[in-house]
PDB file of N, CA and C in Angstrom:
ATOM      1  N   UNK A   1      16.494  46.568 -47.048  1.00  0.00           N
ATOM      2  CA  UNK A   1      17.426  47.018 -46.033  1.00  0.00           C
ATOM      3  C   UNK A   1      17.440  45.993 -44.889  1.00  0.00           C
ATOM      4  N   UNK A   2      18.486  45.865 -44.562  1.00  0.00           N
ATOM      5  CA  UNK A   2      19.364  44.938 -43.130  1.00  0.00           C
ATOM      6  C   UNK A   2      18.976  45.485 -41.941  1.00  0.00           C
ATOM      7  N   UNK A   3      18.433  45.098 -40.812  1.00  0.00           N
ATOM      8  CA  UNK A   3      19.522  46.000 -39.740  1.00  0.00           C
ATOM      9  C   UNK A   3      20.873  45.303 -38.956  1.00  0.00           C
ATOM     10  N   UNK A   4      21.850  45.198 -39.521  1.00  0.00           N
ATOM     11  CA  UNK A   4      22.654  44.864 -38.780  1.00  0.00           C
ATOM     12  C   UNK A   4      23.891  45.508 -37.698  1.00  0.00           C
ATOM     13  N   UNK A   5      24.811  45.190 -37.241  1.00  0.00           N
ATOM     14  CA  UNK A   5      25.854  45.515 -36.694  1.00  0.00           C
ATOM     15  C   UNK A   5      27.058  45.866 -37.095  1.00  0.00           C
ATOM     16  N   UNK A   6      27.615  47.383 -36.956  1.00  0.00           N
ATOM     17  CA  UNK A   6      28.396  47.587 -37.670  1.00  0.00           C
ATOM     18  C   UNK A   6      30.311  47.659 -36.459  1.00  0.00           C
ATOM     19  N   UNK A   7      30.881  47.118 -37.082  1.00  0.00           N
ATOM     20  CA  UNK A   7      32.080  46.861 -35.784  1.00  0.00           C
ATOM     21  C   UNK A   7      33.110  47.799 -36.173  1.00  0.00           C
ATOM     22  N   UNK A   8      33.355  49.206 -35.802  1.00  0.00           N
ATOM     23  CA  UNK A   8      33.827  50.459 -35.913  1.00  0.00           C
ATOM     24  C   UNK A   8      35.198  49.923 -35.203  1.00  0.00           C
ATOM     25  N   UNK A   9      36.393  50.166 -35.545  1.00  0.00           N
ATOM     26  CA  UNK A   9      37.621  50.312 -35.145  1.00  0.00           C
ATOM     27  C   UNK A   9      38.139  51.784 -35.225  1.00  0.00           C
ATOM     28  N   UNK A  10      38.412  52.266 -34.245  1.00  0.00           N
ATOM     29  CA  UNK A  10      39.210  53.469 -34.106  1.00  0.00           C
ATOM     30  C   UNK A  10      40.883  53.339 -33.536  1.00  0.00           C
ATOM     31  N   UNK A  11      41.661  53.961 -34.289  1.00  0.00           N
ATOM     32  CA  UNK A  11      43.187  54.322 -34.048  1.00  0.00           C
ATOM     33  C   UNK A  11      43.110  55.572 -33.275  1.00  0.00           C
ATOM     34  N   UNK A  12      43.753  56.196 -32.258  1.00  0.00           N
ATOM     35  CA  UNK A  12      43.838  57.585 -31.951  1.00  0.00           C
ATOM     36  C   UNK A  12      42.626  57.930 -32.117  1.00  0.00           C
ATOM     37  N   UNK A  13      41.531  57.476 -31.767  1.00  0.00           N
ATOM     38  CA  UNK A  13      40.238  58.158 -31.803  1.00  0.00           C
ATOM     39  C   UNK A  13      39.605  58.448 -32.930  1.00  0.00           C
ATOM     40  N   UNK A  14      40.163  57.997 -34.658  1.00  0.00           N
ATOM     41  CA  UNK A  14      39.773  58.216 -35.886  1.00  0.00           C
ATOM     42  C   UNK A  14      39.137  56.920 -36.117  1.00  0.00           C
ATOM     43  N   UNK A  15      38.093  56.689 -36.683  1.00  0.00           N
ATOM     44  CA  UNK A  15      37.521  55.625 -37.447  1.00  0.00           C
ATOM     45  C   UNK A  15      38.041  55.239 -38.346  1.00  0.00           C
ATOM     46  N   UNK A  16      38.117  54.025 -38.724  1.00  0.00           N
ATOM     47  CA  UNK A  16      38.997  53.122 -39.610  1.00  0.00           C
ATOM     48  C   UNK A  16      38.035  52.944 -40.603  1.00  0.00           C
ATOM     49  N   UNK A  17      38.423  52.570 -41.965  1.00  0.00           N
ATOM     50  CA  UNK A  17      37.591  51.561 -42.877  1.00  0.00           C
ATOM     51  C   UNK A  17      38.687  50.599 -43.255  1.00  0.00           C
ATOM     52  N   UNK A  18      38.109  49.706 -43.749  1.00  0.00           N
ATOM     53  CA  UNK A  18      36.211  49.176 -44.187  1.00  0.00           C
ATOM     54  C   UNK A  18      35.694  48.662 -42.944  1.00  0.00           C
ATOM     55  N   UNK A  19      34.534  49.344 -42.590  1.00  0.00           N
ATOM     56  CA  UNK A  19      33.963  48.498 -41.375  1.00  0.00           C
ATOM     57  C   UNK A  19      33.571  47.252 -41.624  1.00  0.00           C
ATOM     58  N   UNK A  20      33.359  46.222 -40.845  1.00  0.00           N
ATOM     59  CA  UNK A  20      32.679  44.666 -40.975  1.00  0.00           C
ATOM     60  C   UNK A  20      31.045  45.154 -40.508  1.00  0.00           C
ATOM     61  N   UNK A  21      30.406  44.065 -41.088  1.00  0.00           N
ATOM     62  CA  UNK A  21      29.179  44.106 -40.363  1.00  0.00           C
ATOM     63  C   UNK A  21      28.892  43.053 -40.110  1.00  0.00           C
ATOM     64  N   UNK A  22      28.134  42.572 -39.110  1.00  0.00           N
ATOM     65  CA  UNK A  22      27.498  41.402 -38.426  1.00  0.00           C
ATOM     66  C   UNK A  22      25.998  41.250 -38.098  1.00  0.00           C
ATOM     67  N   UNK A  23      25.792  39.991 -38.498  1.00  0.00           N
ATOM     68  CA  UNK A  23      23.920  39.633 -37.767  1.00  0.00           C
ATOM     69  C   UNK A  23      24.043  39.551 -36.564  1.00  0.00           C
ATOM     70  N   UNK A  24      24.714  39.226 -35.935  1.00  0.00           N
ATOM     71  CA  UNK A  24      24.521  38.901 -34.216  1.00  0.00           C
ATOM     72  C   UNK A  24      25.150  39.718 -33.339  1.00  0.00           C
ATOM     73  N   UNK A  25      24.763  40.855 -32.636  1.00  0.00           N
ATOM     74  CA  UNK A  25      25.507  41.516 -32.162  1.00  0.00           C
ATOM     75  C   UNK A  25      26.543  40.717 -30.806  1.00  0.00           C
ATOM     76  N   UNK A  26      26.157  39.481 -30.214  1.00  0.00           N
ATOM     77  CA  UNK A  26      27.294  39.129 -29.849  1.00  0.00           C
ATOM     78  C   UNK A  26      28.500  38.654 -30.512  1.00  0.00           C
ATOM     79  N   UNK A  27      27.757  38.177 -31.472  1.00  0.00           N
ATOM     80  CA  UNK A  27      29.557  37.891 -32.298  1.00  0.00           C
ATOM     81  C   UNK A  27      29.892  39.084 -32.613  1.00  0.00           C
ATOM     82  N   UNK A  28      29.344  40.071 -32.990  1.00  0.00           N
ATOM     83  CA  UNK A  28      30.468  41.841 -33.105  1.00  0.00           C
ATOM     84  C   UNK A  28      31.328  42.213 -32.018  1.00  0.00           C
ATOM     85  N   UNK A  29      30.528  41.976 -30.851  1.00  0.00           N
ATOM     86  CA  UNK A  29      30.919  42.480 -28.907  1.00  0.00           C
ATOM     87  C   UNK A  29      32.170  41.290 -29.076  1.00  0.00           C
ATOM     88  N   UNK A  30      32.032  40.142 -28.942  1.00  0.00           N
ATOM     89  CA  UNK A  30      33.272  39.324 -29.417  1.00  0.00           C
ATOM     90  C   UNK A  30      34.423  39.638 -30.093  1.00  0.00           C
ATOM     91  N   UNK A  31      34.609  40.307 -31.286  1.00  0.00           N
ATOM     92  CA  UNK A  31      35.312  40.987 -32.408  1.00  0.00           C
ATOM     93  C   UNK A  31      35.781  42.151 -31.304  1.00  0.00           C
ATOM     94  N   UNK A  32      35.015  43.139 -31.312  1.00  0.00           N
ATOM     95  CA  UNK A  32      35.005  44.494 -30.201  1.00  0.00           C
ATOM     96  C   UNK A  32      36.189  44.121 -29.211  1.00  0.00           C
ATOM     97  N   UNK A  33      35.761  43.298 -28.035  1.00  0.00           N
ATOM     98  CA  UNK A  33      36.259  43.175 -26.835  1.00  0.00           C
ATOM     99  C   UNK A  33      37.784  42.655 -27.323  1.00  0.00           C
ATOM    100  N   UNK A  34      37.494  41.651 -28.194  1.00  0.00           N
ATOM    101  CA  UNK A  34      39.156  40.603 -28.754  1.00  0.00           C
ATOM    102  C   UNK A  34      40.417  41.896 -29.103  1.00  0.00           C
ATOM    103  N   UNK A  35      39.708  42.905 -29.958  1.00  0.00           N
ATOM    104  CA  UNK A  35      40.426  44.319 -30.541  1.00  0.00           C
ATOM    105  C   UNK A  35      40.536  45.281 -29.390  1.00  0.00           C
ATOM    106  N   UNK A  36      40.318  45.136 -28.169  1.00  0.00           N
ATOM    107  CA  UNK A  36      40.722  46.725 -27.508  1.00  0.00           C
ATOM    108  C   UNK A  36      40.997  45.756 -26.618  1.00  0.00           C
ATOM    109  N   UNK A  37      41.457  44.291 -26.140  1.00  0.00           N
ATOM    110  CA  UNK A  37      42.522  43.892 -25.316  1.00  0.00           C
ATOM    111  C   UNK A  37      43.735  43.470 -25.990  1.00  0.00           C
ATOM    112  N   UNK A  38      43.683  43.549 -26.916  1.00  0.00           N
ATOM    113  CA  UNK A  38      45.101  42.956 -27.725  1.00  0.00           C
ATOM    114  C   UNK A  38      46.387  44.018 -27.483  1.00  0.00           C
ATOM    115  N   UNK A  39      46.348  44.859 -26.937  1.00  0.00           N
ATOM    116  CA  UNK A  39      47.794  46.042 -26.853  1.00  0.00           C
ATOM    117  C   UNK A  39      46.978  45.881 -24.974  1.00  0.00           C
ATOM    118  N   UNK A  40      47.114  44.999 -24.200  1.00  0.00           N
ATOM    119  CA  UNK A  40      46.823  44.965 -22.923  1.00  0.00           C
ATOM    120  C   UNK A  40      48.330  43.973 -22.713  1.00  0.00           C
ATOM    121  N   UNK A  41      48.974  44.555 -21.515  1.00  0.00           N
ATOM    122  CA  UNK A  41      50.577  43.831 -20.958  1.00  0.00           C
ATOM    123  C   UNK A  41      50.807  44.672 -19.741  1.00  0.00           C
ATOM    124  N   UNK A  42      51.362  44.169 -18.895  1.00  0.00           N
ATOM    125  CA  UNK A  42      51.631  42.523 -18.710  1.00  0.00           C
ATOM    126  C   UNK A  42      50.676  41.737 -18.636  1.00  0.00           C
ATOM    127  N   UNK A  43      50.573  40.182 -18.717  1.00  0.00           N
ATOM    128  CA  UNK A  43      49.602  39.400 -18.746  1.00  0.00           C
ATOM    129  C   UNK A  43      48.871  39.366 -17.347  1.00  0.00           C
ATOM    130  N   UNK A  44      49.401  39.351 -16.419  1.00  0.00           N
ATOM    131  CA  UNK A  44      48.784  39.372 -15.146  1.00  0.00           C
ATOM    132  C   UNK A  44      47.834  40.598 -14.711  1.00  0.00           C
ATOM    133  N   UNK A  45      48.352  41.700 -15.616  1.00  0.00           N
ATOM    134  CA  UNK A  45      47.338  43.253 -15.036  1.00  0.00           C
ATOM    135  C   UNK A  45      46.726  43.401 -16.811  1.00  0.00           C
ATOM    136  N   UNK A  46      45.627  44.361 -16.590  1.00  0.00           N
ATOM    137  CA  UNK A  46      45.347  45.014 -17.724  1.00  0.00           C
ATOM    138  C   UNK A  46      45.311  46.697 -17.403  1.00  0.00           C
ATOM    139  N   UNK A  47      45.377  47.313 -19.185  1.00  0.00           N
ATOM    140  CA  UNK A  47      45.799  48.546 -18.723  1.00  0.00           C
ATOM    141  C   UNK A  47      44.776  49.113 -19.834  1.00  0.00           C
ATOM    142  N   UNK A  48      44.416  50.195 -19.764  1.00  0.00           N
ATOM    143  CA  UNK A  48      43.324  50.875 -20.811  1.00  0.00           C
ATOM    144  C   UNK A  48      44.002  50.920 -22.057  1.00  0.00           C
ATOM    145  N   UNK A  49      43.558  50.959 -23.167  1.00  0.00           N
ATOM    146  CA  UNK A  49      44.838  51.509 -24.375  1.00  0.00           C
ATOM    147  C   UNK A  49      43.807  52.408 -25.167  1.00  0.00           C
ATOM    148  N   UNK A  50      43.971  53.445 -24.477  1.00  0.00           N
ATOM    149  CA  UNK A  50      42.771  54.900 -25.788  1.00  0.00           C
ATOM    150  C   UNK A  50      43.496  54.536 -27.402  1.00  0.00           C
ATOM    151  N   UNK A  51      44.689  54.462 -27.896  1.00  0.00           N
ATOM    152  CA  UNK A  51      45.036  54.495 -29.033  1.00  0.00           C
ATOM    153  C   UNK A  51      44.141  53.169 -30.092  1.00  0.00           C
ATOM    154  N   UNK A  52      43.745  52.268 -29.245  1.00  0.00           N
ATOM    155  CA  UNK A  52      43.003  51.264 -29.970  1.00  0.00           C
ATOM    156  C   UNK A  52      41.426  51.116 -29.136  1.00  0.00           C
ATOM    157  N   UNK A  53      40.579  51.350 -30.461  1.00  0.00           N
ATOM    158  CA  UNK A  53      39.100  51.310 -29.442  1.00  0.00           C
ATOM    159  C   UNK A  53      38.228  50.543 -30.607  1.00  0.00           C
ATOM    160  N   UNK A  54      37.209  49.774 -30.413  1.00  0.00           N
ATOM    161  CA  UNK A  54      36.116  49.300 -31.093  1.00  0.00           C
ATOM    162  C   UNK A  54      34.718  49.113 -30.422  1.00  0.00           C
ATOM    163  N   UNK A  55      33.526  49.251 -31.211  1.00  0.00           N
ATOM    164  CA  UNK A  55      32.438  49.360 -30.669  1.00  0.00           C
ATOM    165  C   UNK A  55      32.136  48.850 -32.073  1.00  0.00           C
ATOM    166  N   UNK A  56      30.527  48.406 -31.502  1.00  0.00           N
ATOM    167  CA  UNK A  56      29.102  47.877 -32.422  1.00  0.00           C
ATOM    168  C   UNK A  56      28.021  48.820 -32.452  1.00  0.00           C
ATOM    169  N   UNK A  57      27.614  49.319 -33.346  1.00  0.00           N
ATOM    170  CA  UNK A  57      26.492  49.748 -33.887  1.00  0.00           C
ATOM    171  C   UNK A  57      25.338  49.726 -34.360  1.00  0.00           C
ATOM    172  N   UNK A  58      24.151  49.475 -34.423  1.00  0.00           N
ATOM    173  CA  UNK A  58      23.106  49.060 -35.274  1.00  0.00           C
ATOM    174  C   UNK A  58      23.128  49.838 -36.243  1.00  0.00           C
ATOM    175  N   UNK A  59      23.118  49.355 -37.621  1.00  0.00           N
ATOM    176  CA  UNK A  59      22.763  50.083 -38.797  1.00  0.00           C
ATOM    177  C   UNK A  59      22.023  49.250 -39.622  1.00  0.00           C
ATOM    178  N   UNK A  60      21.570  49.872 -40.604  1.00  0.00           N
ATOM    179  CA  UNK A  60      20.807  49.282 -41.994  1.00  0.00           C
ATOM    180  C   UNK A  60      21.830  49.544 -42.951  1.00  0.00           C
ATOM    181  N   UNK A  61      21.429  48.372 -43.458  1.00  0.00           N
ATOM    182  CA  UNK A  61      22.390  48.646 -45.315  1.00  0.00           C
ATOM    183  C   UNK A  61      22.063  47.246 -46.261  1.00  0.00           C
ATOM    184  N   UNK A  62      22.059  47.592 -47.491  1.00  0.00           N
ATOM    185  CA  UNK A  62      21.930  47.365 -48.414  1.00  0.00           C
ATOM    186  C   UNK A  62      22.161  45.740 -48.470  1.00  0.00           C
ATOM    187  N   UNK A  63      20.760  44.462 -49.232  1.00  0.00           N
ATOM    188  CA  UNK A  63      21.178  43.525 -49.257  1.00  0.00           C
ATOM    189  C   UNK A  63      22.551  43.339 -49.853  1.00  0.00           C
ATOM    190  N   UNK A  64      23.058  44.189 -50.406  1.00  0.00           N
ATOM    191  CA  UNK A  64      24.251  43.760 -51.312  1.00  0.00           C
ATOM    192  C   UNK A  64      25.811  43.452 -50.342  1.00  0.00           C
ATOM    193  N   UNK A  65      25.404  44.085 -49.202  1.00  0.00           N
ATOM    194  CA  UNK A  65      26.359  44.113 -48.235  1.00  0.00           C
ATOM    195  C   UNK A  65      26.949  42.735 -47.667  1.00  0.00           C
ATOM    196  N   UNK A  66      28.206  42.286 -47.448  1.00  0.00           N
ATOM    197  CA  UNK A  66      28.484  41.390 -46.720  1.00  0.00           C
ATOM    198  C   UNK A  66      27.996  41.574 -45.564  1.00  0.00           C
ATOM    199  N   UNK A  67      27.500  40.667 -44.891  1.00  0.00           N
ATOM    200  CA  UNK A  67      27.148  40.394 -43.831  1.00  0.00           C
ATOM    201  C   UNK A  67      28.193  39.332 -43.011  1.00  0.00           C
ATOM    202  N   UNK A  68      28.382  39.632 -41.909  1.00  0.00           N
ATOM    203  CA  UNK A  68      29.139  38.035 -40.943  1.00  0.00           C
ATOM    204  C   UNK A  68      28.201  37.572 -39.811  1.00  0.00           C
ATOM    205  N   UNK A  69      28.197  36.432 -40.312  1.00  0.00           N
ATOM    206  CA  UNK A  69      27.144  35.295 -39.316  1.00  0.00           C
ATOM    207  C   UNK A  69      27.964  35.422 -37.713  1.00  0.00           C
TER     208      UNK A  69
END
């Protein structure tokens, strides 16, 4: 078993699959942050967007799992 990072995308507050997983939790927070500013406009302000959300997780799973460096 792994412990790695798992990078959860939610629509409307539902969890998406297939999750990604990652060794480095800053490159997940990277992924994360890139996905819940992308529906942010006008360029000069930002605005919350609940309909798109992502977070990182620690989990374990299976060597068989892709992993992202």
């Amino acid at each position: 078993m792994l412990l790695v990072f798992a990078l959860t995308v939610y629509l409307d507050g539902v969890p998406t699959e297939p999750k990604t997983y990652w060794q480095d939790l800053n490159r997940c927070m990277y992924f994360a942050k890139t996905i819940r500013r992308q529906n942010y406009f006008p360029p000069n302000k930002k605005y919350n967007s609940p309909e798109v959300a992502a977070n990182c997780l620690p989990v374990y799973v299976s060597k068989d799992i892709r992993v992202w460096k």
